[in-house]
N, C-alpha and C. Protein backbone atom coordinates (compact mmCIF):
# COMPACT_ATOMS: atom_id res chain seq x y z
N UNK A 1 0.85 -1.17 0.00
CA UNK A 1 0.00 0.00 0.00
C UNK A 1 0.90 1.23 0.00
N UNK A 2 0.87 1.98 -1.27
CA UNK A 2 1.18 3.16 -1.12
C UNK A 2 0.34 4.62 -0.52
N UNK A 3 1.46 5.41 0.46
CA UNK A 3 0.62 6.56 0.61
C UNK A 3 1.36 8.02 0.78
N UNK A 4 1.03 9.05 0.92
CA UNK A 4 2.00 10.12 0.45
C UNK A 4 1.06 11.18 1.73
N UNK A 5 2.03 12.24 1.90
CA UNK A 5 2.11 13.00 2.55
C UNK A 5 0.59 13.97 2.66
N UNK A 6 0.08 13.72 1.46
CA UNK A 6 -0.68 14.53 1.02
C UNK A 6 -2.31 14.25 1.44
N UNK A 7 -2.35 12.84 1.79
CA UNK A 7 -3.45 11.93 2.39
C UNK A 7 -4.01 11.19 1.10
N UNK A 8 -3.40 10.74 0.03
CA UNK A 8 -3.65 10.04 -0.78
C UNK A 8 -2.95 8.57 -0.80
N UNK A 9 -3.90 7.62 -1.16
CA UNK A 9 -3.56 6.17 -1.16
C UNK A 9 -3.42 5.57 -2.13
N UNK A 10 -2.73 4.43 -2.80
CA UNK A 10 -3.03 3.30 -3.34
C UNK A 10 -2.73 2.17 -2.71
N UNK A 11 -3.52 0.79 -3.08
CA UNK A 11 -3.31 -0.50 -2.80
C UNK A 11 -4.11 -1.40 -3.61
N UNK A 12 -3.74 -2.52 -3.14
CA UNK A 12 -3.67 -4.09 -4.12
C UNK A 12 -3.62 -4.67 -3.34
N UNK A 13 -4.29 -5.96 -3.87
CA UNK A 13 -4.23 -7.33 -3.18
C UNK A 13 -4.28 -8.13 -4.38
N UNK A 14 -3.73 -9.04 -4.26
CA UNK A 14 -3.96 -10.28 -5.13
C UNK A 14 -4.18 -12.03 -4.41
N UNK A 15 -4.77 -12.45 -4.37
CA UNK A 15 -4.40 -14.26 -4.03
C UNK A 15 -5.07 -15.01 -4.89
N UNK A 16 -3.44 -16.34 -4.65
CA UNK A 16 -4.01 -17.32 -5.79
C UNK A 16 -4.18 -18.25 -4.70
N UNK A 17 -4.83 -19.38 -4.63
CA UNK A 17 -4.87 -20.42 -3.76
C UNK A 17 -5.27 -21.71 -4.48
N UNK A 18 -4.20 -23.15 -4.20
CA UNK A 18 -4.64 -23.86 -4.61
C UNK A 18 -5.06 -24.94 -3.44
N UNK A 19 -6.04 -26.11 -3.92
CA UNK A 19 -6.35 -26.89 -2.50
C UNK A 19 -6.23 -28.25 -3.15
N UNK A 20 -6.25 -29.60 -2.38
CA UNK A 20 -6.11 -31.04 -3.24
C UNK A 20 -6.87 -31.71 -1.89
N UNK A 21 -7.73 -32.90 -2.48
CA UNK A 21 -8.76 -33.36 -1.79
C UNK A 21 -8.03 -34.91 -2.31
N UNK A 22 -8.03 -35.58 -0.95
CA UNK A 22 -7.77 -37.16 -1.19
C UNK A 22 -8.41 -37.95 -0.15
N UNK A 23 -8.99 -38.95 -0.91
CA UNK A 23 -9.70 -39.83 0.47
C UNK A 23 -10.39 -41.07 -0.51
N UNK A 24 -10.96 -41.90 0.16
CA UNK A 24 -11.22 -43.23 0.35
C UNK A 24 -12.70 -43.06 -0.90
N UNK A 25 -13.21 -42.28 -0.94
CA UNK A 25 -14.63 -41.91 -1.81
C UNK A 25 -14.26 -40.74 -2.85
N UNK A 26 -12.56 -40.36 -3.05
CA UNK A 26 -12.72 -40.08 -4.40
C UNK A 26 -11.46 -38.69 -3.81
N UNK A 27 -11.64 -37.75 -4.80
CA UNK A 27 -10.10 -36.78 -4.51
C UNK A 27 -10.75 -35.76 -5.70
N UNK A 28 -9.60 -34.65 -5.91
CA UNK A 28 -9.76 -33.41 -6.65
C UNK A 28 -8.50 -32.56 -6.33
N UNK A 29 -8.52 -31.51 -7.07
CA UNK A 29 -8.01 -30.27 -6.79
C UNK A 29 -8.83 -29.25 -7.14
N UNK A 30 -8.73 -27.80 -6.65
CA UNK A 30 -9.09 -26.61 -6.67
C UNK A 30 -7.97 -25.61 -7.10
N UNK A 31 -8.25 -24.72 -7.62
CA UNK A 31 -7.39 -23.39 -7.82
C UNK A 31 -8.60 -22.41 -7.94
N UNK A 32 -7.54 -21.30 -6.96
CA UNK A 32 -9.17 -19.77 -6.54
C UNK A 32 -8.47 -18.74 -6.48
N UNK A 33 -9.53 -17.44 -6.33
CA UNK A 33 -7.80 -16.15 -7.37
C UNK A 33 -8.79 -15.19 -6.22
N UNK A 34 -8.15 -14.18 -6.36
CA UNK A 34 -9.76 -12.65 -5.99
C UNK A 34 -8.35 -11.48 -5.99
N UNK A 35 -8.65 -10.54 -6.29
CA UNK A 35 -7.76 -9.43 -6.74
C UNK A 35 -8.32 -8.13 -6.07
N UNK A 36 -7.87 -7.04 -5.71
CA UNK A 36 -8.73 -6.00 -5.51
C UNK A 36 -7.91 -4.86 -5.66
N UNK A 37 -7.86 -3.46 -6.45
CA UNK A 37 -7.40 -2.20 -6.82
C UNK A 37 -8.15 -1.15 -5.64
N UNK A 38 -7.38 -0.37 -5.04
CA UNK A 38 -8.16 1.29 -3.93
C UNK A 38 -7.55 2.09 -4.19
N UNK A 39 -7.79 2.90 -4.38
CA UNK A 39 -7.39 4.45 -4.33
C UNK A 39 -8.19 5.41 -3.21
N UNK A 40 -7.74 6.12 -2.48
CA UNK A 40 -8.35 6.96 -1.27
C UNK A 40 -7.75 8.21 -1.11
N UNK A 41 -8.38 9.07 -0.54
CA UNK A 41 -8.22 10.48 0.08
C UNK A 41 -8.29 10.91 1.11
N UNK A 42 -7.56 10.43 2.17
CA UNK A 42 -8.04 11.42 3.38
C UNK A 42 -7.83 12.81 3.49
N UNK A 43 -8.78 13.41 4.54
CA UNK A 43 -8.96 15.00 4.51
C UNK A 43 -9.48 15.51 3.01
N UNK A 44 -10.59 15.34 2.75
CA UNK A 44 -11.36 15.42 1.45
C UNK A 44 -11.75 16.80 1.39
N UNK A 45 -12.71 16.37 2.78
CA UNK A 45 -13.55 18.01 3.23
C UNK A 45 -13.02 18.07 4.81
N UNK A 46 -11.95 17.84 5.13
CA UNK A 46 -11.94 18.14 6.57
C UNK A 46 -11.52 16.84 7.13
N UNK A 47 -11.95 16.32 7.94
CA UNK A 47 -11.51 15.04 8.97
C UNK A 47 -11.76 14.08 8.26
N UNK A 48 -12.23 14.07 6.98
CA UNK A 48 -13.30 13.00 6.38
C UNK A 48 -12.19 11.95 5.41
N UNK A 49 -12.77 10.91 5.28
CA UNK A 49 -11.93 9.77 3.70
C UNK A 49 -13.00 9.43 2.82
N UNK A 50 -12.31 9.40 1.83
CA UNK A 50 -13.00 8.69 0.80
C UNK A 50 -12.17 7.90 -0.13
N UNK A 51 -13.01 6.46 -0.77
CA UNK A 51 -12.23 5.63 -1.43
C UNK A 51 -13.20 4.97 -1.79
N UNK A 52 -12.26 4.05 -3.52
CA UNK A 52 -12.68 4.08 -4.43
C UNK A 52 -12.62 2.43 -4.55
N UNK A 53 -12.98 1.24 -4.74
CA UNK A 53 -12.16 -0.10 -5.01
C UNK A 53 -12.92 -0.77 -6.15
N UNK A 54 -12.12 -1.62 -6.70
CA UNK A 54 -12.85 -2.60 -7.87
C UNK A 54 -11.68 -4.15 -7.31
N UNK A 55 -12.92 -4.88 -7.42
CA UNK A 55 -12.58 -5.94 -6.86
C UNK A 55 -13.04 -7.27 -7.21
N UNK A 56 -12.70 -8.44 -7.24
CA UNK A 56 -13.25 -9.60 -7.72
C UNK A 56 -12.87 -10.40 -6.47
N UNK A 57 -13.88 -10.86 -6.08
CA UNK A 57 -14.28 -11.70 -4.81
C UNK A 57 -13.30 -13.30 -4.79
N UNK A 58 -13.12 -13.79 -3.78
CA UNK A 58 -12.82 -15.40 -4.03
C UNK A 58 -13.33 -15.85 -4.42
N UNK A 59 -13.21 -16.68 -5.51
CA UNK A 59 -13.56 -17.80 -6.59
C UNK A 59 -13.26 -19.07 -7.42
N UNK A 60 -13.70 -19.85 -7.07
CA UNK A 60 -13.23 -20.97 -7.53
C UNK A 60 -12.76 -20.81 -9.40
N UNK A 61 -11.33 -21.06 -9.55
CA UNK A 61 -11.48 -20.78 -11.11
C UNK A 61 -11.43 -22.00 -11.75
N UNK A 62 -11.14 -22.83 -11.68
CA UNK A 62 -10.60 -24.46 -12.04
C UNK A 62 -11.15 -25.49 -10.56
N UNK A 63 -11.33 -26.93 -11.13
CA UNK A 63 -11.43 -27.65 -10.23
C UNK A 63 -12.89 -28.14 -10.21
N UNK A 64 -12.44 -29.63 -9.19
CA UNK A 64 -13.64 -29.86 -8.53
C UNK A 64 -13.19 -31.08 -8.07
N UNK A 65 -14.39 -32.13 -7.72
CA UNK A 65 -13.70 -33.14 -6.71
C UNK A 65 -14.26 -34.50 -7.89
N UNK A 66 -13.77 -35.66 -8.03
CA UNK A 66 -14.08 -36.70 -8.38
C UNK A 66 -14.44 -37.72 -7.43
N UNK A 67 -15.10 -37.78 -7.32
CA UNK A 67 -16.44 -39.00 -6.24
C UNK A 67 -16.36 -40.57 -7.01
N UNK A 68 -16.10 -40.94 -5.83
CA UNK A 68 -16.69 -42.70 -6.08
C UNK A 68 -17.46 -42.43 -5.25
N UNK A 69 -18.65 -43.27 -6.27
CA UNK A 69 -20.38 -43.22 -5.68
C UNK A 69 -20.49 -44.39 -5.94
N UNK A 70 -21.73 -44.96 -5.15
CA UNK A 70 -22.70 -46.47 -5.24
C UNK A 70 -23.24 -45.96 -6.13
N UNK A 71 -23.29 -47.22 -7.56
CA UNK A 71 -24.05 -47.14 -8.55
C UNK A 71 -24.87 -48.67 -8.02
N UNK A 72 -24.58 -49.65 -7.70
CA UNK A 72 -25.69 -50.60 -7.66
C UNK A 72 -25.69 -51.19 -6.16
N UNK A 73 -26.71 -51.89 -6.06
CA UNK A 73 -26.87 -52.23 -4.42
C UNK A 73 -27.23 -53.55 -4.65
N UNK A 74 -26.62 -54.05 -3.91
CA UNK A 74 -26.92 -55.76 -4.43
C UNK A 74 -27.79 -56.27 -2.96
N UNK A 75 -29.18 -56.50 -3.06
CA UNK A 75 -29.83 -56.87 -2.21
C UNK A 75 -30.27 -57.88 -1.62
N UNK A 76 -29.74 -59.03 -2.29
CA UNK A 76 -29.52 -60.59 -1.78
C UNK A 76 -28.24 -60.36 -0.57
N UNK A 77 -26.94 -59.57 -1.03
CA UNK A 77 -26.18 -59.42 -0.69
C UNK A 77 -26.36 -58.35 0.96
N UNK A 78 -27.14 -57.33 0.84
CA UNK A 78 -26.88 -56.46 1.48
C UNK A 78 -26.15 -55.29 1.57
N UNK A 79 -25.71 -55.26 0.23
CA UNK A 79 -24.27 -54.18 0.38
C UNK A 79 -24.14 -53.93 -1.37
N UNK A 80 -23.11 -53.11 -1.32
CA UNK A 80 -23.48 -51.96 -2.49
C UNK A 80 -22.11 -53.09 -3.37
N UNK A 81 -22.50 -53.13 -4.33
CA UNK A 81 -21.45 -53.90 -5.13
C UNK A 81 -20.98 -53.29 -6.43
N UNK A 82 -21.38 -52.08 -6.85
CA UNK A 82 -21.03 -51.50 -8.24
C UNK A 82 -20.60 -49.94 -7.85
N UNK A 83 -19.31 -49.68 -7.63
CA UNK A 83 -19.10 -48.23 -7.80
C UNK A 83 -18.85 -47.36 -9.17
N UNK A 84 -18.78 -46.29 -9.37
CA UNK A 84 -18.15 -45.55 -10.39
C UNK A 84 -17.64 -44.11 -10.12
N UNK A 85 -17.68 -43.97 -11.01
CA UNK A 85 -16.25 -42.23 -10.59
C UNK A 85 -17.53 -40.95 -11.19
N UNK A 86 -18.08 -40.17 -10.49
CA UNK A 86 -18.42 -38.58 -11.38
C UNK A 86 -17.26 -37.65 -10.70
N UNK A 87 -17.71 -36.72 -12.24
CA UNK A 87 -16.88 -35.33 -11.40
C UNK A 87 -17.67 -34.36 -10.99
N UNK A 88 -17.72 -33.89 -9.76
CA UNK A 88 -18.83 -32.75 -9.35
C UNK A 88 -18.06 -31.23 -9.44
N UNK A 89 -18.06 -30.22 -10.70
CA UNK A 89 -17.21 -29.55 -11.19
C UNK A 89 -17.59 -28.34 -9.55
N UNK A 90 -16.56 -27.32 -9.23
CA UNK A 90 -17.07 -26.31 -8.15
C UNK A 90 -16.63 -25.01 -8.87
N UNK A 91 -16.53 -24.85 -10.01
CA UNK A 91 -15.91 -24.20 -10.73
C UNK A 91 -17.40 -23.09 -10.92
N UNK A 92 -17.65 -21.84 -10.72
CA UNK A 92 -18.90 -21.14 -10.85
C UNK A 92 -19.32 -20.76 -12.48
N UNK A 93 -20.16 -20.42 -12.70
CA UNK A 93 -20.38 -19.89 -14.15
C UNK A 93 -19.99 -18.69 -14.67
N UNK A 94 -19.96 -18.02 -13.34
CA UNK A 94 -19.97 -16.06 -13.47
C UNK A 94 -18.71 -15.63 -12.74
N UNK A 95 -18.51 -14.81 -12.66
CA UNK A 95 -17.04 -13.82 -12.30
C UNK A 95 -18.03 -12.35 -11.76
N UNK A 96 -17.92 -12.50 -10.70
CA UNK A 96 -18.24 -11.37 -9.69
C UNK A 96 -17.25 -10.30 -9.81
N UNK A 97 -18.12 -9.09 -10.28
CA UNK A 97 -17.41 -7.85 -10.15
C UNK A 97 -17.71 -7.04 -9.51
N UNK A 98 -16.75 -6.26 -8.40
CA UNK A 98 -17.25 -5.00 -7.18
C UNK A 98 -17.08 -3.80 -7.66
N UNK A 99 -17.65 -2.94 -7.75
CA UNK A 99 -17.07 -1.48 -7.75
C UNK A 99 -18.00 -0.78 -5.96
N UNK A 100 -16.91 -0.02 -5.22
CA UNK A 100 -17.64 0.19 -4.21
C UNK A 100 -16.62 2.00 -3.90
N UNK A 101 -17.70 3.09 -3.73
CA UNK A 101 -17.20 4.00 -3.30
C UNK A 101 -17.17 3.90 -1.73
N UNK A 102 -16.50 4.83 -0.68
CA UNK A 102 -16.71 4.52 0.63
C UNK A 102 -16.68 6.12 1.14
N UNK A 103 -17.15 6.76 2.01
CA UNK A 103 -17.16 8.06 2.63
C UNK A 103 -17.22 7.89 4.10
N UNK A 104 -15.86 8.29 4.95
CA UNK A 104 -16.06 8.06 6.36
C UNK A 104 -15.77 9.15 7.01
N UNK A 105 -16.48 9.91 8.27
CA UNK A 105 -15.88 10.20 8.70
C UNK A 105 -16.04 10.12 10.86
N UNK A 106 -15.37 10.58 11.33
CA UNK A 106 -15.11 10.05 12.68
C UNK A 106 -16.30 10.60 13.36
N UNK A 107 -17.19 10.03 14.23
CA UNK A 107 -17.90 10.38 15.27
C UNK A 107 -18.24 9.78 16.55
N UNK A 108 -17.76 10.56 17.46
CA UNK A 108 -17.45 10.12 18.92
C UNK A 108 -15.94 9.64 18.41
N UNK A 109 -16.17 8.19 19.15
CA UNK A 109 -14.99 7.28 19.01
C UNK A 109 -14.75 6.53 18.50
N UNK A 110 -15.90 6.54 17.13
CA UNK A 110 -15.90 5.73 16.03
C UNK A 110 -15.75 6.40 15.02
N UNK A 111 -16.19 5.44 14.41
CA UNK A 111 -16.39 5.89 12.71
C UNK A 111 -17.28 6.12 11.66
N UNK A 112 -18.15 6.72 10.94
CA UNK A 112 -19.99 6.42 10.22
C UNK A 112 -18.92 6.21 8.79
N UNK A 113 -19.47 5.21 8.37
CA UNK A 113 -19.19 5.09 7.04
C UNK A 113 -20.25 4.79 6.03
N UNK A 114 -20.69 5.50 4.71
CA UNK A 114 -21.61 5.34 3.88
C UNK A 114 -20.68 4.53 2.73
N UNK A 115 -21.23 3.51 2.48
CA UNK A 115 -20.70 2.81 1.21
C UNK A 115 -21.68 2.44 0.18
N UNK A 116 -21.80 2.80 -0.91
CA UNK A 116 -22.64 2.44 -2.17
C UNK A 116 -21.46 1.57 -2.87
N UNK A 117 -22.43 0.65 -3.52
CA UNK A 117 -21.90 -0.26 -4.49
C UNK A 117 -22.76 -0.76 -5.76
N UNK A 118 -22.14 -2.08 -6.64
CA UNK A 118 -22.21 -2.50 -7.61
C UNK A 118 -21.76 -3.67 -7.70
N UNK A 119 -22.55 -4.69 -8.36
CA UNK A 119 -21.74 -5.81 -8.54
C UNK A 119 -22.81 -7.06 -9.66
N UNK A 120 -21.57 -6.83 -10.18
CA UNK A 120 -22.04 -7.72 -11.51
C UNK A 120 -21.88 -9.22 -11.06
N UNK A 121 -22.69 -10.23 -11.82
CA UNK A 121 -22.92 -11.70 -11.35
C UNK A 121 -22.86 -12.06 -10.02
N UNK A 122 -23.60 -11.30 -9.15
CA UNK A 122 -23.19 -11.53 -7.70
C UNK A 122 -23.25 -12.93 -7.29
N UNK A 123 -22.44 -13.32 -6.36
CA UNK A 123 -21.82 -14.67 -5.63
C UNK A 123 -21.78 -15.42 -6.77
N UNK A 124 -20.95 -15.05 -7.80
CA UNK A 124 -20.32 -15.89 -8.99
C UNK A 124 -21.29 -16.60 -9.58
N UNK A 125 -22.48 -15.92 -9.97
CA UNK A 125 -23.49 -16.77 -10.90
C UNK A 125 -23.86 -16.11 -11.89
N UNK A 126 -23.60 -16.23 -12.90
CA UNK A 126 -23.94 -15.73 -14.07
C UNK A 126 -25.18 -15.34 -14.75
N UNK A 127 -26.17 -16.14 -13.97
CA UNK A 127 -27.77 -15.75 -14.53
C UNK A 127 -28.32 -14.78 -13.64
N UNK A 128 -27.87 -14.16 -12.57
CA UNK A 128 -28.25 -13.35 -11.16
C UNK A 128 -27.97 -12.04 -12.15
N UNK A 129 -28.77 -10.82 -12.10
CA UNK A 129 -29.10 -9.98 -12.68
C UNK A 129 -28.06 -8.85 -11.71
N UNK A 130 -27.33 -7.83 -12.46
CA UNK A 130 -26.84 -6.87 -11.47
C UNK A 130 -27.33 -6.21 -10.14
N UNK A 131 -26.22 -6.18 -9.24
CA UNK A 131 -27.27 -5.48 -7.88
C UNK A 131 -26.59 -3.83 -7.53
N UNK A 132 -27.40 -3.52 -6.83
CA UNK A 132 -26.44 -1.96 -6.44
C UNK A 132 -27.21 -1.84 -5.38
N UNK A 133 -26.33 -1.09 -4.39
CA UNK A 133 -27.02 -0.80 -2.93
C UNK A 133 -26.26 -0.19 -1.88
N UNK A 134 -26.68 0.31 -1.09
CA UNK A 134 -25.79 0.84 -0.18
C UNK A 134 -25.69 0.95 1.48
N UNK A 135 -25.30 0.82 2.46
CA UNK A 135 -25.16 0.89 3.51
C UNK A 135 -24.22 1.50 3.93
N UNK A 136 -24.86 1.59 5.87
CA UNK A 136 -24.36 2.89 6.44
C UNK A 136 -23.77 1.85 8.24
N UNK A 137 -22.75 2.46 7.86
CA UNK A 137 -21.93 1.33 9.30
C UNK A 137 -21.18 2.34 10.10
N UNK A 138 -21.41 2.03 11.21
CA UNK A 138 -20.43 2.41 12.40
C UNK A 138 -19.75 1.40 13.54
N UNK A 139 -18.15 2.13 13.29
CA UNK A 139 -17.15 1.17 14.05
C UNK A 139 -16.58 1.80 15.26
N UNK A 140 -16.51 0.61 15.92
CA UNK A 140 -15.52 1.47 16.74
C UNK A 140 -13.72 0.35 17.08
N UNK A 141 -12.70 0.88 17.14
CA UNK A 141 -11.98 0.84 16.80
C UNK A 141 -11.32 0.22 19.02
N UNK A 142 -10.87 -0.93 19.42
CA UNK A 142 -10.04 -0.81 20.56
C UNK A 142 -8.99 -2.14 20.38
């Protein structure tokens, strides 16, 4: 995170994460990313910040798990006698996108912050129609 004298910010995040699943009913791997760009201002109008972010949430990008499942049940027998392999993909359809402004400033011994946002394919589904909305939070900080 860069920041300068002046009360201006930048920062980044990036993570990649990969995961591997092994066991007795089947195994997989995963790979998951989420990135996020800010830019900010403190002392805007006075005591106040404001900031800017675009961001892509954690997400599965690749992967999923391969299952051995009971395909037949042998009932003379009692017990399952035919397995086979699916793959249950966890991989989402959509790519979640944030854009979120933020405006804070200090009261009492906290903080009021107004944040409006945006976000395309929300929780990584592709048929979910854009949302926008905004909320109003107070922190306090010990």
């Amino acid at each position: 995170r860069w920041q300068d004298d002046g009360g201006w910010s930048l920062g980044g995040r990036w993570r990649r994460g990969w995961s591997l699943a092994d066991g007795a009913m089947g195994g997989g791997s995963l790979a998951s990313q989420s990135w996020s760009v800010e830019a900010g201002k403190a002392g805007l109008f006075g005591g106040d910040r404001i900031d800017l972010r675009v961001a892509q949430p954690l997400r599965v990008m690749a992967g999923g798990l391969d299952l051995r499942l009971p395909m037949h049940w042998d009932y003379a027998g009692g017990r399952v006698d035919g397995w086979d392999a699916h793959r249950l993909s966890l991989s989402p359809t959509g790519r979640e996108l944030l854009f979120e402004a933020r405006h804070a400033v200090m009261m009492g011994s906290g903080e009021v912050s107004t944040h409006l946002f945006w976000r395309r394919d929300p929780g990584n589904v592709a048929m979910r129609p854009a949302e926008r909305g905004m909320a109003v939070k107070y922190g306090l900080s010990f």
